[in-house]
N, C-alpha and C. Protein backbone atom coordinates (compact mmCIF):
# COMPACT_ATOMS: atom_id res chain seq x y z
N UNK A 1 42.35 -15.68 3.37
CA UNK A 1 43.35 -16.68 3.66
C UNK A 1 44.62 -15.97 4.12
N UNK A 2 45.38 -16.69 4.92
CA UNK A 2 46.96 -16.15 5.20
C UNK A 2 47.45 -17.21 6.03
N UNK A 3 48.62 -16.63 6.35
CA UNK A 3 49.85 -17.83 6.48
C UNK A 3 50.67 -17.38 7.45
N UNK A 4 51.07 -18.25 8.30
CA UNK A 4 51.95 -18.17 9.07
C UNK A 4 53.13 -18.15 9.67
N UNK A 5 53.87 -17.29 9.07
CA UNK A 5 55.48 -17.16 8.97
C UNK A 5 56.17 -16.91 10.29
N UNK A 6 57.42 -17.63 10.50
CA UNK A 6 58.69 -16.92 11.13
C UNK A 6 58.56 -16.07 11.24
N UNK A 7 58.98 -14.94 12.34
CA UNK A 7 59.14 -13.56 12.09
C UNK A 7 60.98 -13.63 13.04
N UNK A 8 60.83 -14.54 13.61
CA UNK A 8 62.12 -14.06 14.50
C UNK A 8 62.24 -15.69 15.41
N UNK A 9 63.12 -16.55 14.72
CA UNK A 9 63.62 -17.94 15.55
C UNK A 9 65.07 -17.59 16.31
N UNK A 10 65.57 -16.06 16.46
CA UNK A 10 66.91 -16.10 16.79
C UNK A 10 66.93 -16.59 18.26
N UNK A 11 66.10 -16.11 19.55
CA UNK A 11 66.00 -16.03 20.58
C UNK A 11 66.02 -17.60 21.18
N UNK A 12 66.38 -17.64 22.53
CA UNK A 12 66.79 -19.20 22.89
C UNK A 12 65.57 -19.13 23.74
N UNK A 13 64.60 -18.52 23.83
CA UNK A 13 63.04 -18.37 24.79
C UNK A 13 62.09 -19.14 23.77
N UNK A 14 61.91 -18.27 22.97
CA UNK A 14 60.27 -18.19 22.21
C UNK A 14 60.82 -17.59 20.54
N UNK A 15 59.80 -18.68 19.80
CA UNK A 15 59.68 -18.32 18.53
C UNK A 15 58.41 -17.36 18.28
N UNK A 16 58.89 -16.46 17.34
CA UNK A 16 58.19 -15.48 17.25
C UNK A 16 57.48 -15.49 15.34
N UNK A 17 56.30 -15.64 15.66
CA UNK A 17 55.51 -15.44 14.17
C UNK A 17 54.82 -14.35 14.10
N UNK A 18 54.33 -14.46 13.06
CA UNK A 18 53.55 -13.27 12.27
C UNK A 18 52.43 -13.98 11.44
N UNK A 19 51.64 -13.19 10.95
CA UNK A 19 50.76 -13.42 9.44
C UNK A 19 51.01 -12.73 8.98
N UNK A 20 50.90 -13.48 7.42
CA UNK A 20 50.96 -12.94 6.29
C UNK A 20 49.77 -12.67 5.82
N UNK A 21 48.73 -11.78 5.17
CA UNK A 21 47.37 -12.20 4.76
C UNK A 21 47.57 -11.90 3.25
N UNK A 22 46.98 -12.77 2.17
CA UNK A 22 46.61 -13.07 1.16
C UNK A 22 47.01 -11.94 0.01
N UNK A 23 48.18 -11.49 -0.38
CA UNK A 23 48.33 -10.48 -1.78
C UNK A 23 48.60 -9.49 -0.80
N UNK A 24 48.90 -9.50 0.33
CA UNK A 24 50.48 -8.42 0.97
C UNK A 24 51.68 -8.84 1.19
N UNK A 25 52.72 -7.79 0.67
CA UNK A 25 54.01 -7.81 0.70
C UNK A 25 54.30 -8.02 2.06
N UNK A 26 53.73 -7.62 3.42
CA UNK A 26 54.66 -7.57 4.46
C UNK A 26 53.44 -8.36 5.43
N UNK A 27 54.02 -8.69 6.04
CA UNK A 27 53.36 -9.77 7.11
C UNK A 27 53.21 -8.34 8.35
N UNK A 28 52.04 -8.67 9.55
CA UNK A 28 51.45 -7.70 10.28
C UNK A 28 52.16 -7.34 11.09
N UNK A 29 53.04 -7.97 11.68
CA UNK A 29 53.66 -7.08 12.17
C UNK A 29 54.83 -6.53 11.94
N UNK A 30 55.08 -6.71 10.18
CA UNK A 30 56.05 -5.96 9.81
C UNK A 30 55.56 -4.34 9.22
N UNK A 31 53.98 -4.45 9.22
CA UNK A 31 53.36 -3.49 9.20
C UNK A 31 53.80 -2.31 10.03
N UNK A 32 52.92 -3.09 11.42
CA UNK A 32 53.28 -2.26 12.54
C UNK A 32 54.65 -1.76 12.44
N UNK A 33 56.13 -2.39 12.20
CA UNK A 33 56.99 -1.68 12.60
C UNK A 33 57.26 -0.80 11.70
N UNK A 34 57.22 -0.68 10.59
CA UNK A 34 57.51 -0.34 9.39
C UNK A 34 56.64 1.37 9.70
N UNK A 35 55.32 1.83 10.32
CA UNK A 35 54.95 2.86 10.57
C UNK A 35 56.33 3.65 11.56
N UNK A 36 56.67 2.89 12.28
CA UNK A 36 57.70 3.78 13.51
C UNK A 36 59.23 3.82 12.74
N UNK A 37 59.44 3.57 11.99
CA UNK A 37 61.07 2.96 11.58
C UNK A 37 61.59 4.23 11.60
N UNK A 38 61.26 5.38 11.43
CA UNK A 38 61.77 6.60 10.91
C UNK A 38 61.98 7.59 12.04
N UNK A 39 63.25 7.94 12.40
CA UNK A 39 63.54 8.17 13.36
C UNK A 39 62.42 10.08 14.13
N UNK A 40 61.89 9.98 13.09
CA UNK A 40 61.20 11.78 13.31
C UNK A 40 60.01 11.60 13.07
N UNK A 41 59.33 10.41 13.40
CA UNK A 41 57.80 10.09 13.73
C UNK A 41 58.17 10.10 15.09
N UNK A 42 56.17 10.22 15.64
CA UNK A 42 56.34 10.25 16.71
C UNK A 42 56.08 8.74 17.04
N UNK A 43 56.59 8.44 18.14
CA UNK A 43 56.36 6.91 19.10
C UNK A 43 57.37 6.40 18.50
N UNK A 44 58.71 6.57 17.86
CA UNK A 44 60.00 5.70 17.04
C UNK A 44 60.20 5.07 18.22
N UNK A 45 60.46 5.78 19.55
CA UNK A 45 61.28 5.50 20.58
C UNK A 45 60.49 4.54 21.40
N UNK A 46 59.09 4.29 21.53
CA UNK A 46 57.99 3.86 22.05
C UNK A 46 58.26 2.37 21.30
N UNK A 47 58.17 2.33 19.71
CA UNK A 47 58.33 1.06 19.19
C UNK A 47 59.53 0.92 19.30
N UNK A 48 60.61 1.42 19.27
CA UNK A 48 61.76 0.50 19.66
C UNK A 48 61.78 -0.41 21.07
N UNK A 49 61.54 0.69 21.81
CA UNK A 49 61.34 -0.29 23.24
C UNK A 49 60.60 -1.51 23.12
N UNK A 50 59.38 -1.60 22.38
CA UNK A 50 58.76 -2.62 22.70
C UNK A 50 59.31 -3.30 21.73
N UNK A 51 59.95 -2.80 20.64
CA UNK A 51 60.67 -4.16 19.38
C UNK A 51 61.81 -4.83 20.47
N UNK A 52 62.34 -4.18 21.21
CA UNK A 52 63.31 -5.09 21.86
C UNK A 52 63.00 -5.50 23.37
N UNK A 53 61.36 -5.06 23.82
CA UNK A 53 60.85 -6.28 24.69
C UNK A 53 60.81 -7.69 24.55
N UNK A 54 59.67 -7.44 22.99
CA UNK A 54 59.22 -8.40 22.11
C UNK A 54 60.57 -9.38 21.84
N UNK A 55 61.94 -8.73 21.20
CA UNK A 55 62.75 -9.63 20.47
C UNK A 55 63.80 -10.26 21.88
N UNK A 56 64.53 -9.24 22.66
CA UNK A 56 65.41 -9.86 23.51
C UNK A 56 64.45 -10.34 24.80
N UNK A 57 63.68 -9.62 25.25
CA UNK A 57 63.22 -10.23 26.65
C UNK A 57 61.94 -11.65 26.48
N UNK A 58 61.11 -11.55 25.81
CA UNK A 58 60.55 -12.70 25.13
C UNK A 58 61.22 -13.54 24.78
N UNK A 59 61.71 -13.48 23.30
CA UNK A 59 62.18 -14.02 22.60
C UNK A 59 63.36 -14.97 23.35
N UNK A 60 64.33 -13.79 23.65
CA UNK A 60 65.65 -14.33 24.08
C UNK A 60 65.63 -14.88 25.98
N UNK A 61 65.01 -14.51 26.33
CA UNK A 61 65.04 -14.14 28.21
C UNK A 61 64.21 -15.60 28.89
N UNK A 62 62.96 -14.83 28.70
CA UNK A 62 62.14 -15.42 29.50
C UNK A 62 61.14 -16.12 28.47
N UNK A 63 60.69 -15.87 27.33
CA UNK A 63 59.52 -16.36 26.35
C UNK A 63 58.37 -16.11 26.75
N UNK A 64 57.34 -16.97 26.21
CA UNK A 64 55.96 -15.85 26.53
C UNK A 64 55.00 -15.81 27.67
N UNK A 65 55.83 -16.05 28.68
CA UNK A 65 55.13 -16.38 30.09
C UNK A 65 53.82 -15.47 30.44
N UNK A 66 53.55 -15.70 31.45
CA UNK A 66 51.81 -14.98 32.03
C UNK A 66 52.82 -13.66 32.39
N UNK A 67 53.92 -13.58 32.85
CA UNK A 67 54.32 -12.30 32.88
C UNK A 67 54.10 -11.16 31.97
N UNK A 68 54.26 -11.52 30.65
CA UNK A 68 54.42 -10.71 29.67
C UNK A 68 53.29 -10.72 28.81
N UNK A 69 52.47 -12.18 28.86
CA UNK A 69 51.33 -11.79 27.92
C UNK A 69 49.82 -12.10 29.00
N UNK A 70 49.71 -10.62 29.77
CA UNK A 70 48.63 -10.71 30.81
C UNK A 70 47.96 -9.48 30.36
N UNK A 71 47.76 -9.40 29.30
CA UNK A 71 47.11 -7.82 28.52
C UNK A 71 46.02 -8.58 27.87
N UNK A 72 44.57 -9.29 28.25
CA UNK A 72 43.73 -9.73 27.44
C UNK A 72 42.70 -9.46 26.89
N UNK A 73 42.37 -9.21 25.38
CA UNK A 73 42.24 -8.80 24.66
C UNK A 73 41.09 -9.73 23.81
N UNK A 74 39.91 -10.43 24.58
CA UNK A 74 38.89 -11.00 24.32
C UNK A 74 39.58 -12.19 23.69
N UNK A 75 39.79 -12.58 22.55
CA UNK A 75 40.68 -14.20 21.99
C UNK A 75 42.42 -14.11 22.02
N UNK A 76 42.75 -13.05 22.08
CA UNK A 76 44.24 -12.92 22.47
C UNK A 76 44.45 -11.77 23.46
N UNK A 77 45.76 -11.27 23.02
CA UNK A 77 46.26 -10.36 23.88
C UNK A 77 46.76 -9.24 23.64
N UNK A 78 47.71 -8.53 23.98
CA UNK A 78 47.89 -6.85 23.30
C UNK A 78 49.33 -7.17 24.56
N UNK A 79 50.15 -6.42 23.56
CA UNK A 79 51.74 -5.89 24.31
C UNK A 79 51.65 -4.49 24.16
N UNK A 80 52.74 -4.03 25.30
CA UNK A 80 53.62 -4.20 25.98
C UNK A 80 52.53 -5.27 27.38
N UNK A 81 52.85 -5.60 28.34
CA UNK A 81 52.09 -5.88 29.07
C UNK A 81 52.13 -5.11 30.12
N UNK A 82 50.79 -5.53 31.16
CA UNK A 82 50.57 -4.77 32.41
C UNK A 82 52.45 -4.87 33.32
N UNK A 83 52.14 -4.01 34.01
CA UNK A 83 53.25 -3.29 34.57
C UNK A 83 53.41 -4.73 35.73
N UNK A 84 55.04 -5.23 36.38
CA UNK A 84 55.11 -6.27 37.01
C UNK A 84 56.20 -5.65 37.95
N UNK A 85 55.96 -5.38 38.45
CA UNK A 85 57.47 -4.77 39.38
C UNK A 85 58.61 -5.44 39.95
N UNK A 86 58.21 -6.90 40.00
CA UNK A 86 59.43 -7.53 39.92
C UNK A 86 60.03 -8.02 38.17
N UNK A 87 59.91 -7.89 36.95
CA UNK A 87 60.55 -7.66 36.18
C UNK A 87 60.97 -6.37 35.94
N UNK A 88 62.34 -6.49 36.00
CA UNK A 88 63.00 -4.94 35.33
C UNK A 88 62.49 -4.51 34.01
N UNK A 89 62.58 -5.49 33.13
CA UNK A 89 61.95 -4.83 31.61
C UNK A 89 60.79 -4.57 31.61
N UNK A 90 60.08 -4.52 32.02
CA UNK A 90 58.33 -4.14 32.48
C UNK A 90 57.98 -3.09 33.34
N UNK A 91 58.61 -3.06 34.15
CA UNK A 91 58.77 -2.64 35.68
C UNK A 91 57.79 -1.15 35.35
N UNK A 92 58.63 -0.59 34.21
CA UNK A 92 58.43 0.84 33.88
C UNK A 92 57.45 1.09 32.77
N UNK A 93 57.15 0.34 31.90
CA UNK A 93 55.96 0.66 31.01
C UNK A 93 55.16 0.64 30.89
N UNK A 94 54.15 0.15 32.03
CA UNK A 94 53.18 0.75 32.56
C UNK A 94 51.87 1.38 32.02
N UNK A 95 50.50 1.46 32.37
CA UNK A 95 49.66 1.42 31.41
C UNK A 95 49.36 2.63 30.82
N UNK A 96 50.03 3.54 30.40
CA UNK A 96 50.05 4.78 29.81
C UNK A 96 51.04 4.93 28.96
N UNK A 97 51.21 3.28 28.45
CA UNK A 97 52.47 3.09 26.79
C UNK A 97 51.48 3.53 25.86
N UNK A 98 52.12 4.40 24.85
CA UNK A 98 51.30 4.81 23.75
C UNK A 98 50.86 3.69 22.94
N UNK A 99 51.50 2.56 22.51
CA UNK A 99 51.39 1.76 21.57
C UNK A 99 50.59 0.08 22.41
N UNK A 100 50.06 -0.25 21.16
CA UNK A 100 49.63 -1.91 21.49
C UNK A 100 49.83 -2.95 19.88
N UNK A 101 50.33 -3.63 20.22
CA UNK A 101 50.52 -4.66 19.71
C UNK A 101 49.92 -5.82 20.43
N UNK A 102 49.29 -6.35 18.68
CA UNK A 102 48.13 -7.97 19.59
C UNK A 102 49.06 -9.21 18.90
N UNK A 103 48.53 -10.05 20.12
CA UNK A 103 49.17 -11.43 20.14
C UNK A 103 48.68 -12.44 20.20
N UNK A 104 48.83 -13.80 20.00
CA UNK A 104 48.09 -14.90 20.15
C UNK A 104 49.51 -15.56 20.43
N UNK A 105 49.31 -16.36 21.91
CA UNK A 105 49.83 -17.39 22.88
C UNK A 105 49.29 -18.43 22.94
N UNK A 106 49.92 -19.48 21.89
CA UNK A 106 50.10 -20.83 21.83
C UNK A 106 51.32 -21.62 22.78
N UNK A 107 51.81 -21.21 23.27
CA UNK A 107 52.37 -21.63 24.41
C UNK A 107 53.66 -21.12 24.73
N UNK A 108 54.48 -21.48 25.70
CA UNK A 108 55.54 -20.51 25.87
C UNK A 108 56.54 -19.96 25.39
N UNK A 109 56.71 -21.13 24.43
CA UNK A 109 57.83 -21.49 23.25
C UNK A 109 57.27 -20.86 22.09
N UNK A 110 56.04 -20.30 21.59
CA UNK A 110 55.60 -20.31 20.51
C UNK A 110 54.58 -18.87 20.66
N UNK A 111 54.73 -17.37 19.86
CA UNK A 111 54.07 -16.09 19.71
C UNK A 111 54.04 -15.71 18.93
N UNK A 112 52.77 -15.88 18.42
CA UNK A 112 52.43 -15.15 17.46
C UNK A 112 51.92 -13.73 17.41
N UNK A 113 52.47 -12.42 16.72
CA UNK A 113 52.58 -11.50 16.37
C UNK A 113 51.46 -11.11 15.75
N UNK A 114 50.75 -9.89 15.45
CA UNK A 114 49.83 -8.94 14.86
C UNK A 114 50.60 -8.20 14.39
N UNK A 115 49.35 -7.26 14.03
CA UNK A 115 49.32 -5.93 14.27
C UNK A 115 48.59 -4.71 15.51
N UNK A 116 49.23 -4.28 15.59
CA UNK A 116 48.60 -2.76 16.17
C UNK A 116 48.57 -1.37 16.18
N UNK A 117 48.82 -0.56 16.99
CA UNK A 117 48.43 0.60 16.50
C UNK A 117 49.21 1.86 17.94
N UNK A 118 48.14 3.13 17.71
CA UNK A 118 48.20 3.85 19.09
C UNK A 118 46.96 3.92 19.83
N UNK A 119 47.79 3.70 21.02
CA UNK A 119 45.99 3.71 21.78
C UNK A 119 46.33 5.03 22.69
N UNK A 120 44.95 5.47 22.50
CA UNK A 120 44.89 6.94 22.57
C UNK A 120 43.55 7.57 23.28
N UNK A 121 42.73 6.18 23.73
CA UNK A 121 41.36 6.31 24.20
C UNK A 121 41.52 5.09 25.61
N UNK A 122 40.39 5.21 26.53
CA UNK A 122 39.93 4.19 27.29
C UNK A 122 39.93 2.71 26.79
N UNK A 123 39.51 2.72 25.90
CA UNK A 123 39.73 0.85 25.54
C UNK A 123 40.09 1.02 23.63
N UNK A 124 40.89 -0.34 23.28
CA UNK A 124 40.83 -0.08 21.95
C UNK A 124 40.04 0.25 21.03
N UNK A 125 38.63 -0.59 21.33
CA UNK A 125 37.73 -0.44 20.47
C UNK A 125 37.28 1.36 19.87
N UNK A 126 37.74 1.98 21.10
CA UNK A 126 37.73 3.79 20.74
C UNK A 126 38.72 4.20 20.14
N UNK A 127 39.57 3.55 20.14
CA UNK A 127 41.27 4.40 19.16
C UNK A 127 40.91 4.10 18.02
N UNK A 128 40.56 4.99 17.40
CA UNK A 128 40.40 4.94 15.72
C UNK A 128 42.03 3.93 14.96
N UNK A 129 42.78 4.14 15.30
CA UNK A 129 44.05 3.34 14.87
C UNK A 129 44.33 1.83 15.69
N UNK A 130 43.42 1.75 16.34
CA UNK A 130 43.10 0.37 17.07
C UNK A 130 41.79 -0.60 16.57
N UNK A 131 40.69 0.07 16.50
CA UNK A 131 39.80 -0.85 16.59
C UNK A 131 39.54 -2.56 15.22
N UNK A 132 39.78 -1.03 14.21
CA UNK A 132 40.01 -2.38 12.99
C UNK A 132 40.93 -3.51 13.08
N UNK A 133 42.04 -2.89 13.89
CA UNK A 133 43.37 -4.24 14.18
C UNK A 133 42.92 -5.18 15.08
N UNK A 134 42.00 -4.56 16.06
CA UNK A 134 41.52 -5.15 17.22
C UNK A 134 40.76 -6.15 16.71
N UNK A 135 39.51 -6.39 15.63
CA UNK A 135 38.29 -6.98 15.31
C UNK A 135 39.18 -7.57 14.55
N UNK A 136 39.94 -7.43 13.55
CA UNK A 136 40.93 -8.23 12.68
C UNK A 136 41.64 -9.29 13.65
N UNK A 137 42.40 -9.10 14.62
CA UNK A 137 43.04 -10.01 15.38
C UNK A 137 42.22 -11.04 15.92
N UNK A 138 40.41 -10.80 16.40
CA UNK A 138 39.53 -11.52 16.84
C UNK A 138 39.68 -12.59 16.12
N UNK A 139 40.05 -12.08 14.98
CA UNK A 139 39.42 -13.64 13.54
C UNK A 139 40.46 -13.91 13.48
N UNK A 140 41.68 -13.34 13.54
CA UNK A 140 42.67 -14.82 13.59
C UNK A 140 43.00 -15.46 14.47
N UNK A 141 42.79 -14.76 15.53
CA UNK A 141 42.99 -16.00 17.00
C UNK A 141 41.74 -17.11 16.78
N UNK A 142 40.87 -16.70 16.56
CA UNK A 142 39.56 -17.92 16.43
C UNK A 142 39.84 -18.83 15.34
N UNK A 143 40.59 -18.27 14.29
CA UNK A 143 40.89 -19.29 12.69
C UNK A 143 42.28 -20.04 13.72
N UNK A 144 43.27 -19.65 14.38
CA UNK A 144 43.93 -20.09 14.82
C UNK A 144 43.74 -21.08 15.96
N UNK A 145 43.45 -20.71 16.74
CA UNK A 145 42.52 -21.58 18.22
C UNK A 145 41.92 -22.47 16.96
N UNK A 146 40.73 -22.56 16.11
CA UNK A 146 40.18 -24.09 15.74
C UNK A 146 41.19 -24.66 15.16
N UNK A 147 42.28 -24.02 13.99
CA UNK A 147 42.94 -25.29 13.79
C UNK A 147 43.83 -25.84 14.68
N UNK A 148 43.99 -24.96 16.01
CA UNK A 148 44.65 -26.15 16.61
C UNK A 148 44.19 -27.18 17.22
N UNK A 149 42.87 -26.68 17.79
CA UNK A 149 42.16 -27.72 18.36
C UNK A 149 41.63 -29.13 17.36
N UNK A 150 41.55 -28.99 15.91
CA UNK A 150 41.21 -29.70 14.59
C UNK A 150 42.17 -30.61 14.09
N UNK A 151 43.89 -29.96 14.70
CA UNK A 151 44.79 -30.14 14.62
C UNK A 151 45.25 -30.38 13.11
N UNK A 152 44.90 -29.41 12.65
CA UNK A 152 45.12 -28.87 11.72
C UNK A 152 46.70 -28.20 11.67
N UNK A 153 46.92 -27.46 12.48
CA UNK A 153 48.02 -26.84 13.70
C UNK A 153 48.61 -27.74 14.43
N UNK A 154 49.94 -28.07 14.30
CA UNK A 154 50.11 -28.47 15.63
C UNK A 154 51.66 -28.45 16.25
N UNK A 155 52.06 -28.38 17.73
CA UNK A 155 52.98 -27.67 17.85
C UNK A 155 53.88 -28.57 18.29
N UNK A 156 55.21 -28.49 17.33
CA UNK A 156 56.42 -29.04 17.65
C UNK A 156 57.47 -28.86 18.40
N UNK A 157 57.50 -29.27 19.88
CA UNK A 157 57.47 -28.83 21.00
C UNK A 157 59.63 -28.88 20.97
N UNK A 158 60.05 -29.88 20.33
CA UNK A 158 61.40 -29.90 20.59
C UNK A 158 61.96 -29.09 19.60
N UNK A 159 61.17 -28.60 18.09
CA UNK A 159 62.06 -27.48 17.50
C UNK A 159 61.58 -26.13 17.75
N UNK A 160 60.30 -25.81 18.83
CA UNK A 160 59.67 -24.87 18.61
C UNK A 160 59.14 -24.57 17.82
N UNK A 161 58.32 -25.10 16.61
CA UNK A 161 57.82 -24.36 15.38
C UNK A 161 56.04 -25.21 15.62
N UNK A 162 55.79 -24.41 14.93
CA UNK A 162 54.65 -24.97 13.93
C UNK A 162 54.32 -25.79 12.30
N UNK A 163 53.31 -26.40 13.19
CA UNK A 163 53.79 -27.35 11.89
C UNK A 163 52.57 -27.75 11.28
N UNK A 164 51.93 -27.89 10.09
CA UNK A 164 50.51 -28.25 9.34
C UNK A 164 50.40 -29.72 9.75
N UNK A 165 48.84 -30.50 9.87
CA UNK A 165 48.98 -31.72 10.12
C UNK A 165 50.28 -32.99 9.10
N UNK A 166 50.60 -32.40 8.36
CA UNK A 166 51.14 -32.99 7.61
C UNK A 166 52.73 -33.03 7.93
N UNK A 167 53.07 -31.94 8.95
CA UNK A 167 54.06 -31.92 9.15
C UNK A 167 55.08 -30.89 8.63
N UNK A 168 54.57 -30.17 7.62
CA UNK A 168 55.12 -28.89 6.89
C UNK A 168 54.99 -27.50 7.90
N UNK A 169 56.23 -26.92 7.53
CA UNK A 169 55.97 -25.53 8.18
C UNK A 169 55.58 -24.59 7.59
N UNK A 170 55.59 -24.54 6.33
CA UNK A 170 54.39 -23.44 5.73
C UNK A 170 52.80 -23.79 6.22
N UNK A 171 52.61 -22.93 6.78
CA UNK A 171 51.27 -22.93 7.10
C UNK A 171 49.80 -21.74 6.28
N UNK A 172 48.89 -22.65 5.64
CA UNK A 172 47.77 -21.63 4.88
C UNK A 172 46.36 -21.66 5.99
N UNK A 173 45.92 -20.55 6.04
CA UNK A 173 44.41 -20.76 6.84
C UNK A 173 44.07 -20.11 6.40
């Protein structure tokens, strides 16, 4: 079971979630950041960039357009995204970013967050620090995709959030 939290409503684009899964302290992609936070690992500088793709250019800019989430990833997707040369924030990161972060796009207004890792091979499924996040993300985009379609899920288009059929924003799956 897990739940579907806020991770970041500041941005005037796109609300940004996360999961929580069942008897962890930190929701996934507080995971992910929480590995880079320290300025004398390697990739600090790699996840910062993409923490402030993710927070100002998503979030705040543009939200989660086909621009930014065109990285697909069998039921979701994986950030940074493919390289776009007419966006400046993209322009340059290009497919030889060390890092991926997976996503699930419920619509433009509304991104949900993972986890990920370093990719360090030809496809994730070979990055030993990818593949488990990879097969993990499968099952929550699919637990996610049915309840929305069950409407179980469903999306509240004038506050941006999510909301349980009942209308609550704590969400359990």
């Amino acid at each position: 079971m897990f739940a579907l939290e806020i991770w970041d409503d500041e941005g005037s684009a796109c609300t940004l979630y996360s999961l929580r899964q069942e008897g962890h302290s930190l929701n996934e992609t507080d995971k992910f950041f929480s590995r880079f936070e320290d300025e004398s690992v390697p990739y600090f500088a790699n996840a910062q960039e993409l923490l402030l793709l993710i927070i100002e250019t998503i979030g705040n800019k543009y939200g989660a357009t086909d621009d930014f989430i065109n990285r697909f990833k069998n039921k979701g997707f994986a950030l940074p995204p493919k390289p776009n040369r007419y966006i400046i924030e993209i322009k340059d990161l290009g497919t030889k970013f060390p890092l991926r972060l997976y996503c699930y796009k419920v619509s433009q207004e509304i991104l949900i967050l993972f986890n990920g890792g370093i990719k360090d091979h030809a496809t994730d499924q070979e990055c030993e620090d990818l593949s488990f996040k990879f097969q993990e993300t499968q099952v929550f985009c699919q637990k996610i995709s049915e309840a929305l379609k069950e409407g179980l899920i469903q999306v509240n288009e004038a506050r941006r959030r999510l909301e349980d059929y009942k209308g609550n924003t704590d969400i359990l799956l």
